[in-house]
PDB file of N, CA and C in Angstrom:
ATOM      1  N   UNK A   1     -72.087-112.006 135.715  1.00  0.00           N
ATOM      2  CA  UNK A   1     -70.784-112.483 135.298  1.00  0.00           C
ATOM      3  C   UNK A   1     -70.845-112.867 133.832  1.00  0.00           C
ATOM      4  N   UNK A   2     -69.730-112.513 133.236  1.00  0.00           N
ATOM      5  CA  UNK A   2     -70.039-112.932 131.570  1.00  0.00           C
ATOM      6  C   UNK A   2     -68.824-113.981 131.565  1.00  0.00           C
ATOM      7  N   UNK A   3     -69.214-114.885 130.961  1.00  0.00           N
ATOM      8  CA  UNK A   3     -68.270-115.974 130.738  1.00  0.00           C
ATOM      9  C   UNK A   3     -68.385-116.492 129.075  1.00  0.00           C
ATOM     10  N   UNK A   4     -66.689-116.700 128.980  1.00  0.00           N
ATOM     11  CA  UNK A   4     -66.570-116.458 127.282  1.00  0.00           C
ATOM     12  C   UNK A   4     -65.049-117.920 127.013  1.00  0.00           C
ATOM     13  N   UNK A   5     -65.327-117.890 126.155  1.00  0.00           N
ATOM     14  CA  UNK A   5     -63.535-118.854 125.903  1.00  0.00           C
ATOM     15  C   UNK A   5     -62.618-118.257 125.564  1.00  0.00           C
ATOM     16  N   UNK A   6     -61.585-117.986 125.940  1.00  0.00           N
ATOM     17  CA  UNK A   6     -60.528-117.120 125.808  1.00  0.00           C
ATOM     18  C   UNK A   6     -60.118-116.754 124.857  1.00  0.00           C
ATOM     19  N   UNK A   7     -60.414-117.808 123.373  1.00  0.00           N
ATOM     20  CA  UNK A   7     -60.293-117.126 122.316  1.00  0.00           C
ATOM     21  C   UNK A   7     -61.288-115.961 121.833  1.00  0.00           C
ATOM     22  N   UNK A   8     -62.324-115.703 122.558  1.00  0.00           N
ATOM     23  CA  UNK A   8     -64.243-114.858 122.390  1.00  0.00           C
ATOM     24  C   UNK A   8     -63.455-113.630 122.687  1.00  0.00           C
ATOM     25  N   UNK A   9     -62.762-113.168 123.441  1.00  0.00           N
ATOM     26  CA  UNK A   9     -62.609-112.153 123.818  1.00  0.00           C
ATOM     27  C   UNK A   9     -60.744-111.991 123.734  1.00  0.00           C
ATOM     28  N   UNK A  10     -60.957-109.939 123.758  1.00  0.00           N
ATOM     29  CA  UNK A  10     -59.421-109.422 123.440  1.00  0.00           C
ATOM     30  C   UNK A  10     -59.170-108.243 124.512  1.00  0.00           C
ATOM     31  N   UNK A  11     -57.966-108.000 124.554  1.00  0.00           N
ATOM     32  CA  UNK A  11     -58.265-106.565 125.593  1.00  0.00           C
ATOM     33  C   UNK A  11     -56.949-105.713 124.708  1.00  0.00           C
ATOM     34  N   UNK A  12     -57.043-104.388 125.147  1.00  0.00           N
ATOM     35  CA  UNK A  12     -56.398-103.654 124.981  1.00  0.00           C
ATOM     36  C   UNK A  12     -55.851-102.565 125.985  1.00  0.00           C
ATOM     37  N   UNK A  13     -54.628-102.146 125.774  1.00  0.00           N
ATOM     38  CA  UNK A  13     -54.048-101.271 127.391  1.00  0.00           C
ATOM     39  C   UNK A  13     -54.188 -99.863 126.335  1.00  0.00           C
ATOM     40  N   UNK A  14     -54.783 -98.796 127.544  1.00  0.00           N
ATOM     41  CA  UNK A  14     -54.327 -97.654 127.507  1.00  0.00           C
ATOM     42  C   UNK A  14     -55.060 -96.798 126.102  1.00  0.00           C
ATOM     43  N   UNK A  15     -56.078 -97.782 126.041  1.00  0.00           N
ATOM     44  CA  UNK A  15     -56.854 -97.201 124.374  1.00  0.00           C
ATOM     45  C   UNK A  15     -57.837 -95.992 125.126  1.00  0.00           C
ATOM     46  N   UNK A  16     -58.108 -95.365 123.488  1.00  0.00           N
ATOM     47  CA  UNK A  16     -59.480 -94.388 123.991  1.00  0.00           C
ATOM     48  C   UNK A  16     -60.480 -95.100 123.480  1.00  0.00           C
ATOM     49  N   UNK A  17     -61.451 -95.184 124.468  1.00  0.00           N
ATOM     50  CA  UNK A  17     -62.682 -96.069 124.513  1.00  0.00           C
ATOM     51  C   UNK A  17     -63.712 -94.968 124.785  1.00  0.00           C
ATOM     52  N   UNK A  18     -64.473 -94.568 123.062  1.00  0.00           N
ATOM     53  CA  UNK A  18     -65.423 -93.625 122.943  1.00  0.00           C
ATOM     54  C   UNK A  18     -66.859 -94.610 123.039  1.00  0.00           C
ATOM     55  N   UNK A  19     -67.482 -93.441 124.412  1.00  0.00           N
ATOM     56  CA  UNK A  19     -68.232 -93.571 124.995  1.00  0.00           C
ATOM     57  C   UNK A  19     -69.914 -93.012 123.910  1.00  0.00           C
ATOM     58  N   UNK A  20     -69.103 -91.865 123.513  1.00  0.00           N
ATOM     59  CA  UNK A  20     -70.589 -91.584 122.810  1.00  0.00           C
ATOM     60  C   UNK A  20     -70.109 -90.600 121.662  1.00  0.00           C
ATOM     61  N   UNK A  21     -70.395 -89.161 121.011  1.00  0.00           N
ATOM     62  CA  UNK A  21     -69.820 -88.653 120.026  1.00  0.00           C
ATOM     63  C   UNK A  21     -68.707 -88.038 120.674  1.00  0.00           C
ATOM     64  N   UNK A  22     -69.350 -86.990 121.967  1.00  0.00           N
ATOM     65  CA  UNK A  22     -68.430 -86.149 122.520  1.00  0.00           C
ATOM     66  C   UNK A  22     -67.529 -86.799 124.025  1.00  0.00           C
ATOM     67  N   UNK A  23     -67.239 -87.733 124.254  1.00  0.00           N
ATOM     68  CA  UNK A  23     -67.295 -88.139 125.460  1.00  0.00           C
ATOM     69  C   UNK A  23     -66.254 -89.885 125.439  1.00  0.00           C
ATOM     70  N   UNK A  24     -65.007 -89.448 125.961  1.00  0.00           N
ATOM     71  CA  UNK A  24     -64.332 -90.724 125.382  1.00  0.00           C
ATOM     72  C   UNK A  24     -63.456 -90.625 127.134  1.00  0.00           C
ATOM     73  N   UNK A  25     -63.147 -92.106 127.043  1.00  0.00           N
ATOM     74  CA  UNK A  25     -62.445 -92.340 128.707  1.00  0.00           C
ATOM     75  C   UNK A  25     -61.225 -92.866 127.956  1.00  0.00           C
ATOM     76  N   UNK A  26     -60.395 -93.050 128.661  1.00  0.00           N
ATOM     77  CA  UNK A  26     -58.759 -93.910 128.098  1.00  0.00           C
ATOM     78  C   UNK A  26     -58.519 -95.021 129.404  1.00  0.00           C
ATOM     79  N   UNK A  27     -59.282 -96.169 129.443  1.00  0.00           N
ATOM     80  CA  UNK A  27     -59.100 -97.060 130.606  1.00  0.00           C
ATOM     81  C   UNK A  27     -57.976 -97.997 130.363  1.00  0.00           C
ATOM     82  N   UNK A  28     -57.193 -98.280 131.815  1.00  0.00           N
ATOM     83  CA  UNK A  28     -56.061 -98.968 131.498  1.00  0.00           C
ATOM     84  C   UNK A  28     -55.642-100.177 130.773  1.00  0.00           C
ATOM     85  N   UNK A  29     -57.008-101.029 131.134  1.00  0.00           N
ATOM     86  CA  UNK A  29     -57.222-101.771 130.206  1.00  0.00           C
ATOM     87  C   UNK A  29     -58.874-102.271 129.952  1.00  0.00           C
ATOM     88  N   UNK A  30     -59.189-102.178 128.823  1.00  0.00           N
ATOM     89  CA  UNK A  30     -60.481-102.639 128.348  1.00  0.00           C
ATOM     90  C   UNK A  30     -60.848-104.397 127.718  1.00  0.00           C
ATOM     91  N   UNK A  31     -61.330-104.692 127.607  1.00  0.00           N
ATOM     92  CA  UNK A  31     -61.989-106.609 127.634  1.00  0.00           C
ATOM     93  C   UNK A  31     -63.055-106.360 126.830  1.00  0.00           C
ATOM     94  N   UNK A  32     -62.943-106.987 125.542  1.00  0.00           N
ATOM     95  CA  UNK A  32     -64.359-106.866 124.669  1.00  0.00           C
ATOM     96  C   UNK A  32     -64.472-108.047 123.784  1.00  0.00           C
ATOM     97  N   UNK A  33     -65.580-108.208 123.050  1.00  0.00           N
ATOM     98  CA  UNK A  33     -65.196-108.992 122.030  1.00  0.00           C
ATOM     99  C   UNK A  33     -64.377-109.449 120.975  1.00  0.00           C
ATOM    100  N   UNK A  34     -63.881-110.135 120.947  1.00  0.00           N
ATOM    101  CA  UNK A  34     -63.015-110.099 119.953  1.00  0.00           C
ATOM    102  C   UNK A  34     -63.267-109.953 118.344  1.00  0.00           C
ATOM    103  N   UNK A  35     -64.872-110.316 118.462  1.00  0.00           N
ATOM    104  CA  UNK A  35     -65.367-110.396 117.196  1.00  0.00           C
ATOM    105  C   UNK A  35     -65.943-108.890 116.474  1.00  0.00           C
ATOM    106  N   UNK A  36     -65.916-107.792 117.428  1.00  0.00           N
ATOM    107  CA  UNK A  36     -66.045-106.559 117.426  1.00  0.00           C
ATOM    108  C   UNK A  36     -65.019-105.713 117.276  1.00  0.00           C
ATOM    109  N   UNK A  37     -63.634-106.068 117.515  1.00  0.00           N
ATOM    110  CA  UNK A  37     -62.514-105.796 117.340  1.00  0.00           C
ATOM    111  C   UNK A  37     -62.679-103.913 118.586  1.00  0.00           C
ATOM    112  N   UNK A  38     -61.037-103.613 118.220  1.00  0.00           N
ATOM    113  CA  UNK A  38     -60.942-102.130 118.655  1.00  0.00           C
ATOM    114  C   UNK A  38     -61.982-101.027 117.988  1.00  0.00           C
ATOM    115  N   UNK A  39     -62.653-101.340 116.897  1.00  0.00           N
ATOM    116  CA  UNK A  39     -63.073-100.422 115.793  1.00  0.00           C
ATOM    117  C   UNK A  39     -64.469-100.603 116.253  1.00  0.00           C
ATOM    118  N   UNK A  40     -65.128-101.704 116.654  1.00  0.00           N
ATOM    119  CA  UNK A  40     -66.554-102.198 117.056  1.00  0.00           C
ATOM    120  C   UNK A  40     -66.820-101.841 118.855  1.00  0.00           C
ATOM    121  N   UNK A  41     -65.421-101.094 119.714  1.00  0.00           N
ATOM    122  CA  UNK A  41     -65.605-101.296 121.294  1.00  0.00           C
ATOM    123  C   UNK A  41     -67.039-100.210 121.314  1.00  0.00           C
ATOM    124  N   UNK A  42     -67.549-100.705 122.083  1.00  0.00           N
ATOM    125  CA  UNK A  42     -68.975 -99.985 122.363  1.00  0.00           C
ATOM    126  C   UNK A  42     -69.235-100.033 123.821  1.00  0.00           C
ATOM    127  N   UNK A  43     -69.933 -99.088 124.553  1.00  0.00           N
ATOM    128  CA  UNK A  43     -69.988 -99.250 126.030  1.00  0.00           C
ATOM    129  C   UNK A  43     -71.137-100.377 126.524  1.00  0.00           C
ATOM    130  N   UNK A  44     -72.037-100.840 125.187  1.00  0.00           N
ATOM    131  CA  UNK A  44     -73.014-101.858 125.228  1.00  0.00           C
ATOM    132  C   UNK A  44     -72.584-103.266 125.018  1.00  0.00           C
ATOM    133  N   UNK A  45     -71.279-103.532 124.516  1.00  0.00           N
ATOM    134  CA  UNK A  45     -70.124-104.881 123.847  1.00  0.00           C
ATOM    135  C   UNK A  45     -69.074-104.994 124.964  1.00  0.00           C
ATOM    136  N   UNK A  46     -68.032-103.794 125.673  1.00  0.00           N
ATOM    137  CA  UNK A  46     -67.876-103.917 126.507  1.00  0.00           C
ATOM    138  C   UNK A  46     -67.509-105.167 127.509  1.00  0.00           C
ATOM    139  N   UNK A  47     -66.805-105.985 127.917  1.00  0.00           N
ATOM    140  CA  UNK A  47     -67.268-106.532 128.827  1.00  0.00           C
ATOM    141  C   UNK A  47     -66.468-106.098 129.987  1.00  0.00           C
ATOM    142  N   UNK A  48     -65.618-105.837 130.354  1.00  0.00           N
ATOM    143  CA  UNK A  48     -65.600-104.498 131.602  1.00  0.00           C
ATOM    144  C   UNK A  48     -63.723-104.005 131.327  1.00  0.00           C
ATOM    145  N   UNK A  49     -64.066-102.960 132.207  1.00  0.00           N
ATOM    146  CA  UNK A  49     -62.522-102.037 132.133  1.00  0.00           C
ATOM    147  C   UNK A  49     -62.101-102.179 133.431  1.00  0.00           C
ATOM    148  N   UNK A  50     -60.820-102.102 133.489  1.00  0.00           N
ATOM    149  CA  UNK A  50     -59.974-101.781 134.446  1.00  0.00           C
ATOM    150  C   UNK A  50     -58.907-100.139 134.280  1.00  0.00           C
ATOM    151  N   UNK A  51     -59.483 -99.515 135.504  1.00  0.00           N
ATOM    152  CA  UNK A  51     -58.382 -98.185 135.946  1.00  0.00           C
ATOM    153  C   UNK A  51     -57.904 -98.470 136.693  1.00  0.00           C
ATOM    154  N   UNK A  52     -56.185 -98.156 136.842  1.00  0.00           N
ATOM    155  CA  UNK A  52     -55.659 -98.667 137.631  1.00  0.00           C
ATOM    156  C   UNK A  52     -55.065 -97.700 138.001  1.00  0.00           C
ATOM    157  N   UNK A  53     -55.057 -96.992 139.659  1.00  0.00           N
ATOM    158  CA  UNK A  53     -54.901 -95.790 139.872  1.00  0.00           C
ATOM    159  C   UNK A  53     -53.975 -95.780 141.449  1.00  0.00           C
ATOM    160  N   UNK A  54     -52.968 -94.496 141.317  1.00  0.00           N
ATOM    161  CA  UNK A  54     -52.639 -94.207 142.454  1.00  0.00           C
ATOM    162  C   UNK A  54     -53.251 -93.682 143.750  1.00  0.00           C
ATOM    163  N   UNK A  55     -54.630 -93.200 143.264  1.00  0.00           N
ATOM    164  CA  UNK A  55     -55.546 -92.541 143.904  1.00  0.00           C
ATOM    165  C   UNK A  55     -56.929 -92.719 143.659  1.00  0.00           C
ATOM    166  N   UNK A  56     -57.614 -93.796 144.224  1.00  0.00           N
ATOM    167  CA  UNK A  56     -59.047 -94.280 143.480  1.00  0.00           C
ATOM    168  C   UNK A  56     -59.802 -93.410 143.350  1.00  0.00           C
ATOM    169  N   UNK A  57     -59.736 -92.079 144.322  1.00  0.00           N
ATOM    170  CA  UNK A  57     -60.818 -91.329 144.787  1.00  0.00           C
ATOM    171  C   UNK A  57     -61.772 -90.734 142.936  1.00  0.00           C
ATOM    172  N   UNK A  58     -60.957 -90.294 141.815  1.00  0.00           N
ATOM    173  CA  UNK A  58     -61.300 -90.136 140.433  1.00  0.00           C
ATOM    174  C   UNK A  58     -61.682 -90.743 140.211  1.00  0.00           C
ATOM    175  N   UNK A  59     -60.634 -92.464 139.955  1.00  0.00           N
ATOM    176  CA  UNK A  59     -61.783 -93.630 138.821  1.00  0.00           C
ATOM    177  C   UNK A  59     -62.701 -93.786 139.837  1.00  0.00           C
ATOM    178  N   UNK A  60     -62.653 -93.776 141.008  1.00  0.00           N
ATOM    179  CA  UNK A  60     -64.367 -94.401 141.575  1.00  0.00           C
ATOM    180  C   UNK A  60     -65.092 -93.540 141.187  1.00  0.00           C
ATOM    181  N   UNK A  61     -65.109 -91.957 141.168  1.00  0.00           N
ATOM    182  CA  UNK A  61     -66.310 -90.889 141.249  1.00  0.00           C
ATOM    183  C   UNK A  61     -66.276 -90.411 139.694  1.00  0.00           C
ATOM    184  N   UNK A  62     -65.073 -89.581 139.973  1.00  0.00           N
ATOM    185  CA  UNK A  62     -65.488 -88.486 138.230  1.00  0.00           C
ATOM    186  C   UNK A  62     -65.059 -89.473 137.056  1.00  0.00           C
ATOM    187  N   UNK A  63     -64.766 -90.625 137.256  1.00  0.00           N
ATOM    188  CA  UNK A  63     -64.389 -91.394 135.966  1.00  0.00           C
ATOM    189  C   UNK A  63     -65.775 -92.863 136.153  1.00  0.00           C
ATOM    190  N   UNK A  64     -66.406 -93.210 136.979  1.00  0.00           N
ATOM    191  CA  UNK A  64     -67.033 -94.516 137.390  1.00  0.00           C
ATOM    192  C   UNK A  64     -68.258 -93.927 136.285  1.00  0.00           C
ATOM    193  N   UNK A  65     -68.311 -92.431 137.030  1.00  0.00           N
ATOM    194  CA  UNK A  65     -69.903 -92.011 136.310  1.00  0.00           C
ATOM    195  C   UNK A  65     -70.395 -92.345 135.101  1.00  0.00           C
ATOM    196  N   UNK A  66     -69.305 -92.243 134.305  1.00  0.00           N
ATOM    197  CA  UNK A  66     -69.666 -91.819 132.393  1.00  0.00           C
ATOM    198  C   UNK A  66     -69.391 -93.430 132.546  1.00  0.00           C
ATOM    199  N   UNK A  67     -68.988 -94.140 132.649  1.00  0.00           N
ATOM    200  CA  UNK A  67     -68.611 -95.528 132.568  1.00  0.00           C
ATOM    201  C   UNK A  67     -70.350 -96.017 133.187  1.00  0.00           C
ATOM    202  N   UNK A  68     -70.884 -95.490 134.582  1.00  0.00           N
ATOM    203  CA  UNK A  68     -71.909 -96.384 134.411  1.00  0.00           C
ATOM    204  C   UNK A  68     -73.298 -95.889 133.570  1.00  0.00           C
ATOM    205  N   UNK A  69     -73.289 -94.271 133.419  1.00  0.00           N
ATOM    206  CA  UNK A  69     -74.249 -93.625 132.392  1.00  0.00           C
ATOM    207  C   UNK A  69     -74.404 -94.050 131.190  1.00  0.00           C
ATOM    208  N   UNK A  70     -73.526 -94.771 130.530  1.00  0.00           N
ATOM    209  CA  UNK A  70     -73.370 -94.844 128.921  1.00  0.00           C
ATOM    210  C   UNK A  70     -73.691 -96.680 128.794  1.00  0.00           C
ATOM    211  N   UNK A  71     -74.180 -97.314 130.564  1.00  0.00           N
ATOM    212  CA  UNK A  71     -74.287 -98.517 130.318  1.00  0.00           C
ATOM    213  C   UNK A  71     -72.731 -99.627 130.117  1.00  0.00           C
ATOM    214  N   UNK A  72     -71.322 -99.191 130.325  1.00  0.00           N
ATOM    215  CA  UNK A  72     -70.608-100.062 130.707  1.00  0.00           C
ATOM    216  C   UNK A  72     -71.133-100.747 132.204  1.00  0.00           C
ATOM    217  N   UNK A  73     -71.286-102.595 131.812  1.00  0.00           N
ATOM    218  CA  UNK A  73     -71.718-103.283 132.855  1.00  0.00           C
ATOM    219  C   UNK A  73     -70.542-103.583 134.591  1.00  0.00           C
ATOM    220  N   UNK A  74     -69.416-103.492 134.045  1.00  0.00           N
ATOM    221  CA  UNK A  74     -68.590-103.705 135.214  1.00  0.00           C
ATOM    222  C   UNK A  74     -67.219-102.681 134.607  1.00  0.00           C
ATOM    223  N   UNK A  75     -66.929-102.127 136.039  1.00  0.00           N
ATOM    224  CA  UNK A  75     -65.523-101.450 135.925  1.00  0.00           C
ATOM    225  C   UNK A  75     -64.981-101.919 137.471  1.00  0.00           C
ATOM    226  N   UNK A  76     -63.276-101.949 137.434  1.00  0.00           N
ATOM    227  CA  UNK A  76     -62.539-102.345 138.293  1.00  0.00           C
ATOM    228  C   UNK A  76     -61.758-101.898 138.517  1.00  0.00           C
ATOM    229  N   UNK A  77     -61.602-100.810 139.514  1.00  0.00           N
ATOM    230  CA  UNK A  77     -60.470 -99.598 140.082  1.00  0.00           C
ATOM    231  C   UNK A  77     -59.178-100.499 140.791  1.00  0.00           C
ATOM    232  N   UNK A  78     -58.659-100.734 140.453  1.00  0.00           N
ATOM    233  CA  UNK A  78     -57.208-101.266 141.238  1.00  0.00           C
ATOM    234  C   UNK A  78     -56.611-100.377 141.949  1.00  0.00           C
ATOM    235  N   UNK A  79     -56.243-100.337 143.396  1.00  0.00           N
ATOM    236  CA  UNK A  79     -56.065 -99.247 144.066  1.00  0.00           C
ATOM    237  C   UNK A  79     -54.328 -99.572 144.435  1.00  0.00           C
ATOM    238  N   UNK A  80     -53.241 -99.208 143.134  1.00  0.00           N
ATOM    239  CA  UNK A  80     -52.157 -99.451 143.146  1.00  0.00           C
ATOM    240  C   UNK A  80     -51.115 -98.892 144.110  1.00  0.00           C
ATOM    241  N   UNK A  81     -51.690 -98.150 145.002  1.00  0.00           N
ATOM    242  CA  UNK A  81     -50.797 -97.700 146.176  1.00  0.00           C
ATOM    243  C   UNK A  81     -50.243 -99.081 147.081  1.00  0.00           C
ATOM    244  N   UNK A  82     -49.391 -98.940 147.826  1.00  0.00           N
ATOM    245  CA  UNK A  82     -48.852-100.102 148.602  1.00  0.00           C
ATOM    246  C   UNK A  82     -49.000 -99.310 149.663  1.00  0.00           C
ATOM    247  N   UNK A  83     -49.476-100.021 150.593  1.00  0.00           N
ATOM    248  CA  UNK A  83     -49.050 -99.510 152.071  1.00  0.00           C
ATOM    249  C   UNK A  83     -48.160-100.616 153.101  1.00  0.00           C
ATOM    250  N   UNK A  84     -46.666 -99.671 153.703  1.00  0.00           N
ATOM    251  CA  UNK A  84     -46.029-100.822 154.389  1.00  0.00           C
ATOM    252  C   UNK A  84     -47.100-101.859 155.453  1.00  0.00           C
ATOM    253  N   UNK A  85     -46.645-102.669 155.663  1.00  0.00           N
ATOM    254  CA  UNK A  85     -47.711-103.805 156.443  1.00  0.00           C
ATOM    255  C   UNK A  85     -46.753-103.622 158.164  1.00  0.00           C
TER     256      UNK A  85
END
């Protein structure tokens, strides 16, 4: 668990968050330092992403991968479907 003071950290919706030269994800929303800004996000600074999806079955598999290969420590699939109760 990383714990920070709310001013330590910033997030951003819907950015591209390059992973390495060739290899960039666009997570719904990303959580990083603030002192690293958008220009400093690194998958090692990071402190975790959220995809927020109609269909987890992608962000869990073909999107989780490069997120945990490149060393992002936590990602969080929100599984935005509703089902009636």
């Amino acid at each position: 668990m990383v714990s920070a003071a709310a001013g330590d950290v910033d997030f951003a919706v819907a950015t591209a968050f390059r992973l390495s030269q060739y290899t960039y994800l666009e997570p719904d929303v990303v959580i990083f330092p603030r002192a690293s800004g958008i220009p400093g996000l690194a998958a090692d600074n990071v402190r975790f992403v959220v995809e927020i999806a109609d269909s987890s079955r992608h962000d869990m598999g073909r999107k989780a991968s490069p997120y945990a290969s490149f060393g992002v420590r936590e990602l969080w699939v929100v599984d935005a479907v509703v089902t009636s109760l």
